[in-house]
Protein backbone atom coordinates (compact mmCIF):
# COMPACT_ATOMS: atom_id res chain seq x y z
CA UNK A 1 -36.03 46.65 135.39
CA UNK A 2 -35.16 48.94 137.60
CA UNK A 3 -33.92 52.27 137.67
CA UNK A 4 -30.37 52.46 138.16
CA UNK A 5 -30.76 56.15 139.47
CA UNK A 6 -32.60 55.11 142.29
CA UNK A 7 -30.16 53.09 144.47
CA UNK A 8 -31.27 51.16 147.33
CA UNK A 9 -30.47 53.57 149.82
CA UNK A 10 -29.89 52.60 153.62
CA UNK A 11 -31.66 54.85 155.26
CA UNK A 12 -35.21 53.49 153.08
CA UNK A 13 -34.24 50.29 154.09
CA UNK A 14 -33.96 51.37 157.96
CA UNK A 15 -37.13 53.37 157.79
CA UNK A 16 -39.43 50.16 155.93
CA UNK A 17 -37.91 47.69 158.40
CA UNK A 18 -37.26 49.07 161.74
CA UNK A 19 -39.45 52.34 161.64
CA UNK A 20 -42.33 51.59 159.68
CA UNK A 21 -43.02 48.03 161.31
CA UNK A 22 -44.57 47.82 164.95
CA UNK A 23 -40.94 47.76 165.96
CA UNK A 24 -39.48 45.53 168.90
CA UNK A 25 -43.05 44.96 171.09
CA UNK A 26 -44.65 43.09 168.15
CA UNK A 27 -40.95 41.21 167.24
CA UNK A 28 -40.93 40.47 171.18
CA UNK A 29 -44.54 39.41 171.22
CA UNK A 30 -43.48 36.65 168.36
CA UNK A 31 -40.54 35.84 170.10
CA UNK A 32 -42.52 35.26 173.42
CA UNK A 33 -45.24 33.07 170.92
CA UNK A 34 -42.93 31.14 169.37
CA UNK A 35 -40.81 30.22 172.78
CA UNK A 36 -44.22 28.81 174.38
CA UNK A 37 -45.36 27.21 171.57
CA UNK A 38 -41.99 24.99 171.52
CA UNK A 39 -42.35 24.51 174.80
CA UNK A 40 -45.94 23.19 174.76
CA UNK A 41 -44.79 20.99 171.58
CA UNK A 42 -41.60 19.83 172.85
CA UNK A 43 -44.07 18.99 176.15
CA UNK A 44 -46.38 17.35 174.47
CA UNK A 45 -49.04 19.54 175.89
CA UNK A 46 -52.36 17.21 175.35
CA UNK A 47 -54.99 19.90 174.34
CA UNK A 48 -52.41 21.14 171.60
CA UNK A 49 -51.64 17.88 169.87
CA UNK A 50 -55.58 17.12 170.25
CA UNK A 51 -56.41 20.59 167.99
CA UNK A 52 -53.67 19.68 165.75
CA UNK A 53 -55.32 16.61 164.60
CA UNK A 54 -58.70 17.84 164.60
CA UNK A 55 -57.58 20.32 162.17
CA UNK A 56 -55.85 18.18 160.14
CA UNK A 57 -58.24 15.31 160.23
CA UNK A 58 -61.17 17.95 158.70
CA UNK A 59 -58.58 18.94 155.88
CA UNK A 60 -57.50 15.44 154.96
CA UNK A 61 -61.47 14.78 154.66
CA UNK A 62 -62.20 17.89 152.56
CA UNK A 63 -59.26 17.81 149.77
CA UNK A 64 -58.84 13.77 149.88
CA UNK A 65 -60.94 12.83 146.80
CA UNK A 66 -60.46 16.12 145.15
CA UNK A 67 -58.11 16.21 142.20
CA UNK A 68 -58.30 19.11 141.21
CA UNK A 69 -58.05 20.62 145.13
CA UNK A 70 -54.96 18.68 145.28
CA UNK A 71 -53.55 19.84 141.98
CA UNK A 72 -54.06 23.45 143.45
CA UNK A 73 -52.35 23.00 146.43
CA UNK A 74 -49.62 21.29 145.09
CA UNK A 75 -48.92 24.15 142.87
CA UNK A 76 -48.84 26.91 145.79
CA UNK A 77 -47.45 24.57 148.30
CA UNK A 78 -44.23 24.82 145.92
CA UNK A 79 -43.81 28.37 146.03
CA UNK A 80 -42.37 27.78 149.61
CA UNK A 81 -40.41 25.08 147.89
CA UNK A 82 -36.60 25.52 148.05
CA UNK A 83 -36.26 25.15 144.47
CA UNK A 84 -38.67 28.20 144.06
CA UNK A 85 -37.40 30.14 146.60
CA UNK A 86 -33.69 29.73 145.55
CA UNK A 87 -34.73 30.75 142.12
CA UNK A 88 -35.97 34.11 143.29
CA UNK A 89 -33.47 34.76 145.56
CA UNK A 90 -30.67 33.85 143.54
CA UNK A 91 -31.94 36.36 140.83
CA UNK A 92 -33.16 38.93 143.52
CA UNK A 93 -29.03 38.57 144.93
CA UNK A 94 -27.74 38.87 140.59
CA UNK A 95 -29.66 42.17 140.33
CA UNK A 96 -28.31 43.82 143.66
CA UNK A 97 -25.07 43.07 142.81
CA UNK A 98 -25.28 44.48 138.68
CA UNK A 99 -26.74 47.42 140.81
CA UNK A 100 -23.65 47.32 143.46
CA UNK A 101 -26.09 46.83 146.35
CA UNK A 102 -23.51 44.72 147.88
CA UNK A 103 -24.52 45.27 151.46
CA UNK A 104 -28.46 44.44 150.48
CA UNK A 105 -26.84 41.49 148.50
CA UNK A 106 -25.58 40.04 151.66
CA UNK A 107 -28.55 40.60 153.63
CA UNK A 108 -30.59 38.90 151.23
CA UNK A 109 -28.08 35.61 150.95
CA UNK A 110 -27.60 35.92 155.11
CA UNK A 111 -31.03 35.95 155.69
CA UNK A 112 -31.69 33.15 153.64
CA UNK A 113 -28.94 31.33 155.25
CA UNK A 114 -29.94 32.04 158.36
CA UNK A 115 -33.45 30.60 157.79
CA UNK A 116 -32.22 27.49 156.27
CA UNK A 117 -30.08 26.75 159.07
CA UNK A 118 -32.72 27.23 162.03
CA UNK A 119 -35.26 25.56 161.10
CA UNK A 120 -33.90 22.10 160.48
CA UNK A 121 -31.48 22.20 163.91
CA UNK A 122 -35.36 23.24 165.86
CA UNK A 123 -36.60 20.07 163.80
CA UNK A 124 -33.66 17.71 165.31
CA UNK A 125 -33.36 19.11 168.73
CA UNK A 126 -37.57 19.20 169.35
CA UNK A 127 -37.96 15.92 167.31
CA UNK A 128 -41.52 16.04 166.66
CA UNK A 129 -43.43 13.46 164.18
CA UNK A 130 -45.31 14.53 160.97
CA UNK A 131 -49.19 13.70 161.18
CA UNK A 132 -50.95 10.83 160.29
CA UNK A 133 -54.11 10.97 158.41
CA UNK A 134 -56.58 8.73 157.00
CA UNK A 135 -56.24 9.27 153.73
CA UNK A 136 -52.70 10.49 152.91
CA UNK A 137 -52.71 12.74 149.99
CA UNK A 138 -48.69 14.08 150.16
CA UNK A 139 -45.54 12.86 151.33
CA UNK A 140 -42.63 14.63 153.24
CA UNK A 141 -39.38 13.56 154.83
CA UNK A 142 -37.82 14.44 157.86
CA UNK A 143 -39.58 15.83 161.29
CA UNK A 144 -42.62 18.24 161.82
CA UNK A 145 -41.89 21.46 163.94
CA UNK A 146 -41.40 24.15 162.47
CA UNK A 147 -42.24 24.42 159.23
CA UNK A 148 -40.04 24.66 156.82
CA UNK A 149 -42.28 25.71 153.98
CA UNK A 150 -43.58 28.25 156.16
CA UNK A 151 -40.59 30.06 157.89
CA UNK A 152 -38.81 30.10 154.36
CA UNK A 153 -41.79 31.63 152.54
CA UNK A 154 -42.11 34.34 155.27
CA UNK A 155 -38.21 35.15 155.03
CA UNK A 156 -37.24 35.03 151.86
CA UNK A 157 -40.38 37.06 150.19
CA UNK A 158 -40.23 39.21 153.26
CA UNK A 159 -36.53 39.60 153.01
CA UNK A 160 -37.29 40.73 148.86
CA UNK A 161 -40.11 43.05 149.96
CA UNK A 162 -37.61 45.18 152.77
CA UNK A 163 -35.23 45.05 150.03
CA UNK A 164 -37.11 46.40 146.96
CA UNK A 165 -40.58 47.76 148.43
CA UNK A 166 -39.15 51.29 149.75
CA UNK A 167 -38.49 52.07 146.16
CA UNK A 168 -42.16 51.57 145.05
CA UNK A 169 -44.90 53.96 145.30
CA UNK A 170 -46.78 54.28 148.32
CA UNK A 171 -49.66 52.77 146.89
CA UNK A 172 -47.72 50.07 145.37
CA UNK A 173 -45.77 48.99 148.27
CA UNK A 174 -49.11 48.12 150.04
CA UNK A 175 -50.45 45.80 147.16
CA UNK A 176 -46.63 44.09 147.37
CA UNK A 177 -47.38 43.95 151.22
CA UNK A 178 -50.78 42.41 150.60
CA UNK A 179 -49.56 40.31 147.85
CA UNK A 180 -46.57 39.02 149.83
CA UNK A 181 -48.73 38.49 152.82
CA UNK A 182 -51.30 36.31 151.06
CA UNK A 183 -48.93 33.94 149.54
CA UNK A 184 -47.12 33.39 152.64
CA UNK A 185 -50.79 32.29 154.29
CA UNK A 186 -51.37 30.41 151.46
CA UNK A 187 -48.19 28.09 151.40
CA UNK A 188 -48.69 27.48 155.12
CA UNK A 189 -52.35 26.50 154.78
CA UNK A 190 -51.34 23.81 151.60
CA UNK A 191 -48.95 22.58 154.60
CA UNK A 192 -51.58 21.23 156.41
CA UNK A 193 -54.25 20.41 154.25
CA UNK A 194 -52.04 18.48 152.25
CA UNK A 195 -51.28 16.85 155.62
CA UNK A 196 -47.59 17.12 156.08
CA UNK A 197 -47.42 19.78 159.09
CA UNK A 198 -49.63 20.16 161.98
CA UNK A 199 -51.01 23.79 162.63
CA UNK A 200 -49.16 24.53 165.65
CA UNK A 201 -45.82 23.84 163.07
CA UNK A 202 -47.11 26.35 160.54
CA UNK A 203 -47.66 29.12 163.33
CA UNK A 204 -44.44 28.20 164.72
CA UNK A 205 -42.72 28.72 161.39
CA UNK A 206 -44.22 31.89 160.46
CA UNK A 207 -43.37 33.31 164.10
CA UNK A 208 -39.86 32.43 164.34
CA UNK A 209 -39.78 33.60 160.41
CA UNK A 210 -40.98 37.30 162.23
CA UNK A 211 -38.33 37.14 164.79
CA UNK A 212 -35.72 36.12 162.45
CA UNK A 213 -36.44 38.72 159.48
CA UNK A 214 -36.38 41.78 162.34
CA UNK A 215 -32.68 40.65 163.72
CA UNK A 216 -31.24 40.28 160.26
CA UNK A 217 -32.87 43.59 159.51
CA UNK A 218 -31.65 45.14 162.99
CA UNK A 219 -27.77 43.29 162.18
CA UNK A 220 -27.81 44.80 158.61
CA UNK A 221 -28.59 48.50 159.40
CA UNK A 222 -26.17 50.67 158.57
CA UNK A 223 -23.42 52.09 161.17
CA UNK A 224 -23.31 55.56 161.06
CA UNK A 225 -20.65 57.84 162.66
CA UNK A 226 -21.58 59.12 165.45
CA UNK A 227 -21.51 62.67 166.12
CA UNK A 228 -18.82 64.32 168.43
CA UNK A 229 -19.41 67.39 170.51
CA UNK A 230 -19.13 70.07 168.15
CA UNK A 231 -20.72 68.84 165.12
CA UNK A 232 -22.50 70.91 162.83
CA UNK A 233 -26.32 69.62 162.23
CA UNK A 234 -25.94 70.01 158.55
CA UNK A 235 -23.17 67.30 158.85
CA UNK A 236 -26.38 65.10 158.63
CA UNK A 237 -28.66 62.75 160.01
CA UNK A 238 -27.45 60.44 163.60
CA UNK A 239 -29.09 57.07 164.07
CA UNK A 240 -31.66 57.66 167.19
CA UNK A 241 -30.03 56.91 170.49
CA UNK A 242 -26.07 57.51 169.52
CA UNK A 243 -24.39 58.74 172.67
CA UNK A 244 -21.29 60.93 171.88
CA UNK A 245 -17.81 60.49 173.32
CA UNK A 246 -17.24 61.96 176.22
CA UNK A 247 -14.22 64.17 176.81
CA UNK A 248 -11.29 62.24 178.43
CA UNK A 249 -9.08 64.19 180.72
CA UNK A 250 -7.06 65.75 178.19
CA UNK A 251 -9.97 67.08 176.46
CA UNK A 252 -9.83 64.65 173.98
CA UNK A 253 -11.85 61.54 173.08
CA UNK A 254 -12.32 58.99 175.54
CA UNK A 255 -9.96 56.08 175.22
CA UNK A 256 -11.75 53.10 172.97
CA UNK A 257 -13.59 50.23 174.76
CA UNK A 258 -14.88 52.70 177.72
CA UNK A 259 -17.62 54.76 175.99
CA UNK A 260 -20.61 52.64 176.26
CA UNK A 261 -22.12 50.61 173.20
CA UNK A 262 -24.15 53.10 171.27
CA UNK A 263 -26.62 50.73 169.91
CA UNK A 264 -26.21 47.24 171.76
CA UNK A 265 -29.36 46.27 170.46
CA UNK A 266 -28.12 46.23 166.98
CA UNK A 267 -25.07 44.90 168.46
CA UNK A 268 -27.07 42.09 169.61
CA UNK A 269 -28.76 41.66 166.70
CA UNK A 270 -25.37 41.36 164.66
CA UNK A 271 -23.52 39.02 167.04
CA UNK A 272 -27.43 36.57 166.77
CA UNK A 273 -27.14 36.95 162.58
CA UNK A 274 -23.84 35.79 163.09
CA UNK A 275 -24.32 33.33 165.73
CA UNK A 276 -26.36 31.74 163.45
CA UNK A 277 -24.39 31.23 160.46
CA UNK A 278 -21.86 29.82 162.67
CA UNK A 279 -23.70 27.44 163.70
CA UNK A 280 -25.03 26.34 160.21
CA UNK A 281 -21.01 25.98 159.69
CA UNK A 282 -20.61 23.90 162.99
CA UNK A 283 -24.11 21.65 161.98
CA UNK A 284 -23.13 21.46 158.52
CA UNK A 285 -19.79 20.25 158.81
CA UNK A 286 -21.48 17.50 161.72
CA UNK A 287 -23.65 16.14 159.22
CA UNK A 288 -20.84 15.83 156.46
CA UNK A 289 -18.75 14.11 158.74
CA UNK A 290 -21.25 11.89 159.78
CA UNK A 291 -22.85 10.70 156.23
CA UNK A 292 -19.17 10.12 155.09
CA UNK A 293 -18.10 7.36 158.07
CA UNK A 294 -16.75 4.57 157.21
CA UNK A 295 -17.08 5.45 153.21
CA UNK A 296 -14.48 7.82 151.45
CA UNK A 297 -10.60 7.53 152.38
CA UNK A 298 -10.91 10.66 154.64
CA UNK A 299 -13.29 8.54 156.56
CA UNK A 300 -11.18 5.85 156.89
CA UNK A 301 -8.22 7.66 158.12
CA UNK A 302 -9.75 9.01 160.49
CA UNK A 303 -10.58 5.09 161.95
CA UNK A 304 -7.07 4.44 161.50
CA UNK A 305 -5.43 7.10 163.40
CA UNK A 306 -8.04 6.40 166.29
CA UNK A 307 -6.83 2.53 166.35
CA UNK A 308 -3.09 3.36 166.04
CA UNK A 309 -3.18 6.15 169.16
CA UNK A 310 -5.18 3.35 171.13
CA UNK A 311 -1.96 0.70 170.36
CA UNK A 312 0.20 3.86 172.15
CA UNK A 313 -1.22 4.26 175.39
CA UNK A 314 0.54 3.29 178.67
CA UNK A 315 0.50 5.03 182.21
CA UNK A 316 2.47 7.64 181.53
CA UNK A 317 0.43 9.04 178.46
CA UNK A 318 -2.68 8.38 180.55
CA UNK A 319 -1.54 10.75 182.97
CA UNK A 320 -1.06 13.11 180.36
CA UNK A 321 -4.33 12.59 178.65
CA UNK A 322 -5.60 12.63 182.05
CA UNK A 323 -4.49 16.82 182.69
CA UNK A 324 -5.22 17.36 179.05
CA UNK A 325 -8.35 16.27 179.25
CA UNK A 326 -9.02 18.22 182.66
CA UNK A 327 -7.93 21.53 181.24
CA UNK A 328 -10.50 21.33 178.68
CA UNK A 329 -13.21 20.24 180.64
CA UNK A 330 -15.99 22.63 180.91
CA UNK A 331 -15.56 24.24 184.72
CA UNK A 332 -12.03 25.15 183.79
CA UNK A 333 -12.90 26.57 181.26
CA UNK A 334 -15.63 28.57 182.94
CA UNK A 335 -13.02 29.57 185.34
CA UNK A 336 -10.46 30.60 183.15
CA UNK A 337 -13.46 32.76 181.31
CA UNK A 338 -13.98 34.47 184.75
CA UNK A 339 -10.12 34.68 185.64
CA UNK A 340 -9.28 36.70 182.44
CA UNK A 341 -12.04 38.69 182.94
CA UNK A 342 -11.55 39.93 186.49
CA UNK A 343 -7.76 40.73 185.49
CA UNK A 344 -9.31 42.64 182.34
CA UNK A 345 -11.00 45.04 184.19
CA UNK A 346 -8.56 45.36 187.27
CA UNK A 347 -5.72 45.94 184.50
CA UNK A 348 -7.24 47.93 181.87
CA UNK A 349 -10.61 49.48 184.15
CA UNK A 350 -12.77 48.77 181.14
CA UNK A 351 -15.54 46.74 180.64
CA UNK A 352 -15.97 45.65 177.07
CA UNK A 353 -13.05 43.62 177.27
CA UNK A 354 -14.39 41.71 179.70
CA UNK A 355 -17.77 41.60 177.70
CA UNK A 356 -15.61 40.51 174.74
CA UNK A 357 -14.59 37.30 176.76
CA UNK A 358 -17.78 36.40 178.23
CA UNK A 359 -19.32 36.23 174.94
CA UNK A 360 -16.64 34.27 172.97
CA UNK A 361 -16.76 31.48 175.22
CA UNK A 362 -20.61 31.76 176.80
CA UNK A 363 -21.15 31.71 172.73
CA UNK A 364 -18.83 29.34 171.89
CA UNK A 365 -20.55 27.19 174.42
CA UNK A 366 -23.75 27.45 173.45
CA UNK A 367 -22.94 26.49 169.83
CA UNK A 368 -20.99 23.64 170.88
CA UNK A 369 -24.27 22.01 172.71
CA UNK A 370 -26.23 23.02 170.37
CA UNK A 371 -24.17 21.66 167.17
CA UNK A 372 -24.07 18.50 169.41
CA UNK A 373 -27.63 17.93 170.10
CA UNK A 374 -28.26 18.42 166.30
CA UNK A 375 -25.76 16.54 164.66
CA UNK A 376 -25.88 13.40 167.16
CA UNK A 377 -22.60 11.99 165.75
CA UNK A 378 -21.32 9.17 167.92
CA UNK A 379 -17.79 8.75 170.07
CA UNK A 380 -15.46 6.93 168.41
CA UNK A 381 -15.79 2.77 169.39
CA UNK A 382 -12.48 2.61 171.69
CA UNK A 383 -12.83 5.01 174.36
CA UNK A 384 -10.13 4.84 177.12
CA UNK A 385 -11.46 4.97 181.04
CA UNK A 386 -8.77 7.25 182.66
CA UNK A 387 -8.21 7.51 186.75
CA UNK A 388 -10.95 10.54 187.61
CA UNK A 389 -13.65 9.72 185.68
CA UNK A 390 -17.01 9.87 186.22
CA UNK A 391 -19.13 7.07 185.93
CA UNK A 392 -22.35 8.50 184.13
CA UNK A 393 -25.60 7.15 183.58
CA UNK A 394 -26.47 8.61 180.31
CA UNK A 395 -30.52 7.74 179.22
CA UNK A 396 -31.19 7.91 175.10
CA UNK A 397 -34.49 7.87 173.65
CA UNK A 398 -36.21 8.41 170.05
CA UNK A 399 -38.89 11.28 169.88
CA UNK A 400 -41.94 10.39 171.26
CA UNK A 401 -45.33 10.59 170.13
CA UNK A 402 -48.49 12.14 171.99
CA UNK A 403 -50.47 9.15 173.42
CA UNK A 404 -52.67 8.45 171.05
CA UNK A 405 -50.63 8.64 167.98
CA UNK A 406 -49.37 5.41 166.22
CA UNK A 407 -45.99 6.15 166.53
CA UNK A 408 -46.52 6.09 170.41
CA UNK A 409 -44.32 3.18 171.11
CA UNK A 410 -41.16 4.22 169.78
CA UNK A 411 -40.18 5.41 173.09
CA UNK A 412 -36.69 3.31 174.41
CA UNK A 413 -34.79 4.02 177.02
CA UNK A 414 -30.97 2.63 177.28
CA UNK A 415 -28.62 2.88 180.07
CA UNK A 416 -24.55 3.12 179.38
CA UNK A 417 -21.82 3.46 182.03
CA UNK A 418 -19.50 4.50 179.21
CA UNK A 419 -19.15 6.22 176.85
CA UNK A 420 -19.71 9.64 179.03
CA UNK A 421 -21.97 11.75 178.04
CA UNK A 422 -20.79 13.73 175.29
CA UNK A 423 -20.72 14.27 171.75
CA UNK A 424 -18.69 12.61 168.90
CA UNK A 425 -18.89 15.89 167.03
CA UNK A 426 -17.65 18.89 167.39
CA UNK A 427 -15.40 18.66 170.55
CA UNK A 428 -16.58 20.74 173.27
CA UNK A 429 -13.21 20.87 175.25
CA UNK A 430 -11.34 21.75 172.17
CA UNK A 431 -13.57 24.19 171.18
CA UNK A 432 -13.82 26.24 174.49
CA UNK A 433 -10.21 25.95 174.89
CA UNK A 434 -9.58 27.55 171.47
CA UNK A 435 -12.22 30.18 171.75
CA UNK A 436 -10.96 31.17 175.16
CA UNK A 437 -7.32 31.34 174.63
CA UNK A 438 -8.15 32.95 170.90
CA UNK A 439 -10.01 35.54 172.88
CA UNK A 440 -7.37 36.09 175.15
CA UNK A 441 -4.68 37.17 172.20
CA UNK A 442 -6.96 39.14 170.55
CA UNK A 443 -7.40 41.19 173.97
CA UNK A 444 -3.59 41.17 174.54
CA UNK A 445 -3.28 42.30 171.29
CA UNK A 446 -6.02 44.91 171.36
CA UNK A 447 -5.00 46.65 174.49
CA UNK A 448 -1.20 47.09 172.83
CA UNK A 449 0.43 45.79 176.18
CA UNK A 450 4.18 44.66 175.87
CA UNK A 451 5.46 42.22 173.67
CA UNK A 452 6.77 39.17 175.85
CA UNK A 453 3.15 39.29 177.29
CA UNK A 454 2.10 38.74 173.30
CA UNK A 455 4.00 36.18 172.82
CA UNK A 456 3.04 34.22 176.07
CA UNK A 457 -0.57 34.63 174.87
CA UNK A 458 0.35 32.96 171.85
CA UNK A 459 2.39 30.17 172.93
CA UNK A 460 -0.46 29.02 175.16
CA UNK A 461 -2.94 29.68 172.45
CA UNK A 462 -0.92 27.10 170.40
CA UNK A 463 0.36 24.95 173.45
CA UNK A 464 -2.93 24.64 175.65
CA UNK A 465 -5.23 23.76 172.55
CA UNK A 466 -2.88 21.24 171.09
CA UNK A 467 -2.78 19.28 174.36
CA UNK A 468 -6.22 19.11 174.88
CA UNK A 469 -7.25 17.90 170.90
CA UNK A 470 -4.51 15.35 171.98
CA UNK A 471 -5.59 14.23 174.82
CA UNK A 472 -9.22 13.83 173.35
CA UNK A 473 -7.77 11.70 170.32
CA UNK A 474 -5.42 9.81 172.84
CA UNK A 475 -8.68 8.45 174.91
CA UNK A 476 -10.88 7.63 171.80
CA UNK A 477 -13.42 10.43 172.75
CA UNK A 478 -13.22 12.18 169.36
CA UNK A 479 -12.44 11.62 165.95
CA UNK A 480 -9.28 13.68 164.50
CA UNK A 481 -10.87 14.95 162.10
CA UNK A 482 -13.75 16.41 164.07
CA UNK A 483 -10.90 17.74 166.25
CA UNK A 484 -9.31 19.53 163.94
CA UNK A 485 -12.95 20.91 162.59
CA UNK A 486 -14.18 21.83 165.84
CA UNK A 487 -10.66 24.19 167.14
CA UNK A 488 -10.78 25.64 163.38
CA UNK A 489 -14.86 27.01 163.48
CA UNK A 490 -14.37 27.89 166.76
CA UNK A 491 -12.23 31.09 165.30
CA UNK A 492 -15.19 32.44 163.23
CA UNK A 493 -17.11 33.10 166.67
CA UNK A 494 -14.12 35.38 168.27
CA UNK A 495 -13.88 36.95 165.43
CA UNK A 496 -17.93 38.08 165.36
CA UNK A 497 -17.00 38.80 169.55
CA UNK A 498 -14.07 40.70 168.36
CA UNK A 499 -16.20 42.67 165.88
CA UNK A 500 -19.11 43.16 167.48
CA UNK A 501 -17.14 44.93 170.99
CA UNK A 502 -13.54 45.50 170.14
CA UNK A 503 -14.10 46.89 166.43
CA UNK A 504 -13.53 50.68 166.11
CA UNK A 505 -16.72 52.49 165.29
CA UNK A 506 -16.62 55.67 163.04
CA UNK A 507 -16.78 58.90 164.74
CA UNK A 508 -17.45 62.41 162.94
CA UNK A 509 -15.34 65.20 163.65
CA UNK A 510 -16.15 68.67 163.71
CA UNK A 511 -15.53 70.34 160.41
CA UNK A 512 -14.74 73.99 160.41
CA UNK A 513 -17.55 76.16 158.02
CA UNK A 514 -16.43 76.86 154.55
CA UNK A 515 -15.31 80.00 154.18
């Protein structure tokens, strides 16, 4: 057990991770890896699929008539297992807490999170097949790239050795290192020799695992206040990098929201971490939805309502469905975005406001697509054609194999008219619309302007949004339920915006000697 004297202190933490490590070249270099190897996998590159079955064909020979080789690997292939893993972490998260770690607590349960949320949206959105072998020896659901095993063995043991290494002796902490580094190999070799990964989904894993384990690390650091001009140096340490205030014309502090970020990097990396769990909100509520149609009562209703809105429509509701649906769509919304920010900075000459709303809805939007692609939930069945709309060609198709492969002639292509091309879950239009006019209030709100302009803010926050999830129920393009889902998790994301720009930093003050 350990010593309850010795807490987990921050700045340990900060010095193992983010000091001790090769730092943000070798995290870039992985995230640079990791990018082209999706994008030779998701291309199908030739020579890459060709080395992945080489390599797995040679394994599949050695271990296939090999009990006791299979036993083995069986056994380590587990420790990258998420019953395993959630063991250790759950136990790892029970003793920070009896400690009152709380903030290494969450980093533990967000980095584990994060990791289980990545790698099965890459898996949906790249869609690429688990080998085939001769002999199979294992089975595994599911698609191939990344690895699952791997990128969760790299996180969560990695996450455990940031967390409780720094309090080990030197030479200790380098046998954990070791240790921790030969497991990891070891649970993404039993990947592919037991056959159910390619190579290039094993390296893929363990680099986005890197990239993943430094932004969590980066988002989790510790804020300190920053120093002011007149601080004495015994006040103690400032992070690397912290600009001060400068003096405002009074010879006070700058007003809020001008000074400069002090640390956008680990602003990034804290608006990513959170990015992420979002997401795993947005694709976790898809797939509930989805599994539940047409079987539980909530399922149903949702059906119903669509049916009983279709029985209501006439011209005039079509016209209004018609400007709902316009308002919502996504170049007004990109306009809007701009709009709000152009009068941000001519009104209040700052510009992290106008940050703020360029990354609530450039975010928003990028979770929406990317929620979308993953979940793959279909329109509801009685869409309504409206005067205005497109006609769109919209081409589907399964994942395809390499040539080559047996599963090469699953690819299908189908051409639809109609339904356009969007997604039955989560609403895009409602969505933006939320995150947009959500932003909006919280800038009103921020920058203390006068009340009736408050209120206005408000009543289209309410008014605009409520038209739009309308109009989208009215034509049949969404279920009500994934509606009202979509406008509610679109809130999480201007809050992260809000806290990541907007949110007042500590600052120290000077503090006059003791006498």
């Amino acid at each position: 057990m350990l010593d309850r004297s010795h807490r987990l202190e921050p700045g340990r933490l900060e010095r193992f991770a983010l000091r001790g490590a090769p730092g943000l070249a070798a995290v870039s270099l992985a995230g640079t890896g990791f990018a082209l190897l999706t994008g030779l996998v998701a291309g199908r590159w030739e020579p890459l699929y060709a080395a992945d079955r080489a390599v797995t064909d040679d394994l599949n020979r050695l271990v296939a008539g090999d009990a006791l080789t299979l036993e083995i690997l069986s056994t380590l292939t587990d420790f990258g297992g998420g019953t395993v893993l959630t063991c250790v972490l759950v136990l790892a998260t029970v003793l920070l807490l009896v400690r009152r770690e709380v903030r290494q607590a969450a980093y533990v349960v967000a980095t584990s999170l994060g990791s289980l949320i990545l790698y099965p949206v890459l898996k949906l959105l790249i869609g690429r097949l688990r080998p085939v072998v001769a002999e199979p020896v294992a089975t595994a659901t599911g698609l191939s790239f990344p690895s699952g095993h791997s990128m969760s063995s790299l996180v969560s043991y990695g996450v455990l050795l940031l967390v409780f290494a720094p309090l080990a002796p030197r030479r200790a902490r380098a046998l954990a290192v070791a240790a921790v580094a030969c497991l990891v190999v070891l649970v993404g070799f039993t990947r592919v020799a037991l056959g159910v990964h390619h190579l290039s989904d094993v390296i893929g894993g363990w680099l986005l695992g890197l990239v993943w384990l430094w932004v969590t690390a980066a988002a989790f650091r510790p804020w300190r206040p920053e120093a002011v001009p007149g601080t004495s140096p015994d006040e103690g340490p400032v992070l690397e990098g912290a600009a001060a205030p400068r003096p405002g014309p009074d010879g006070g502090r700058e007003p809020e929201g001008r000074e400069p970020l002090a640390h956008p990097w680990r602003a990034a990396a804290e608006a990513l971490t959170a990015w992420v769990l979002v997401l795993g909100a947005l694709f976790g509520t898809g797939l509930l939805l989805t599994r539940a149609s047409g079987s539980t009562a909530l399922a149903v209703a949702d059906h119903v309502v669509v049916r009983w809105v279709a029985d209501l429509r006439g011209p005039v509701l079509d016209g209004v469905a018609a400007f709902g649906s316009r308002i919502g769509g996504t170049p007004w919304i990109l306009a809007g975005a701009l709009a709000a920010c152009a009068l941000a900075l001519a009104v209040l000459r700052r510009a992290r406001p106008a940050l703020f709303l360029l990354v609530a809805t450039a975010g928003q939007l990028a979770l929406v697509l990317t929620a979308a692609a993953a979940v793959g939930r279909s329109q509801p069945a009685e869409p309504v054609r409206l005067p205005g709309d497109l006609t769109i060609v919209r081409p589907t198709a399964p994942p395809v194999a390499p040539p080559g492969d047996p599963a090469a002639g699953l690819a299908v292509a189908v051409h639809e008219s109609w339904p356009p091309l969007t997604s039955g879950f989560p609403s895009g239009q409602v969505a933006g619309v939320v995150a947009l006019f959500a932003a909006i209030v919280v800038l009103v709100r921020h920058s203390a302007v006068r009340r009736p302009w408050l209120l206005a803010a408000g009543a289209a926050a309410v008014l605009v949004p409520l038209l739009c999830a309308l109009s989208q129920i009215y034509r049949g393009t969404q279920h009500p339920i994934g509606v009202l889902a979509s406008a509610l998790l679109a809130l999480p994301w201007v809050a992260v915006a809000w806290w990541v720009l907007l949110r007042d930093r500590p600052h120290r003050t000077h503090r006059p000697p003791a006498t």
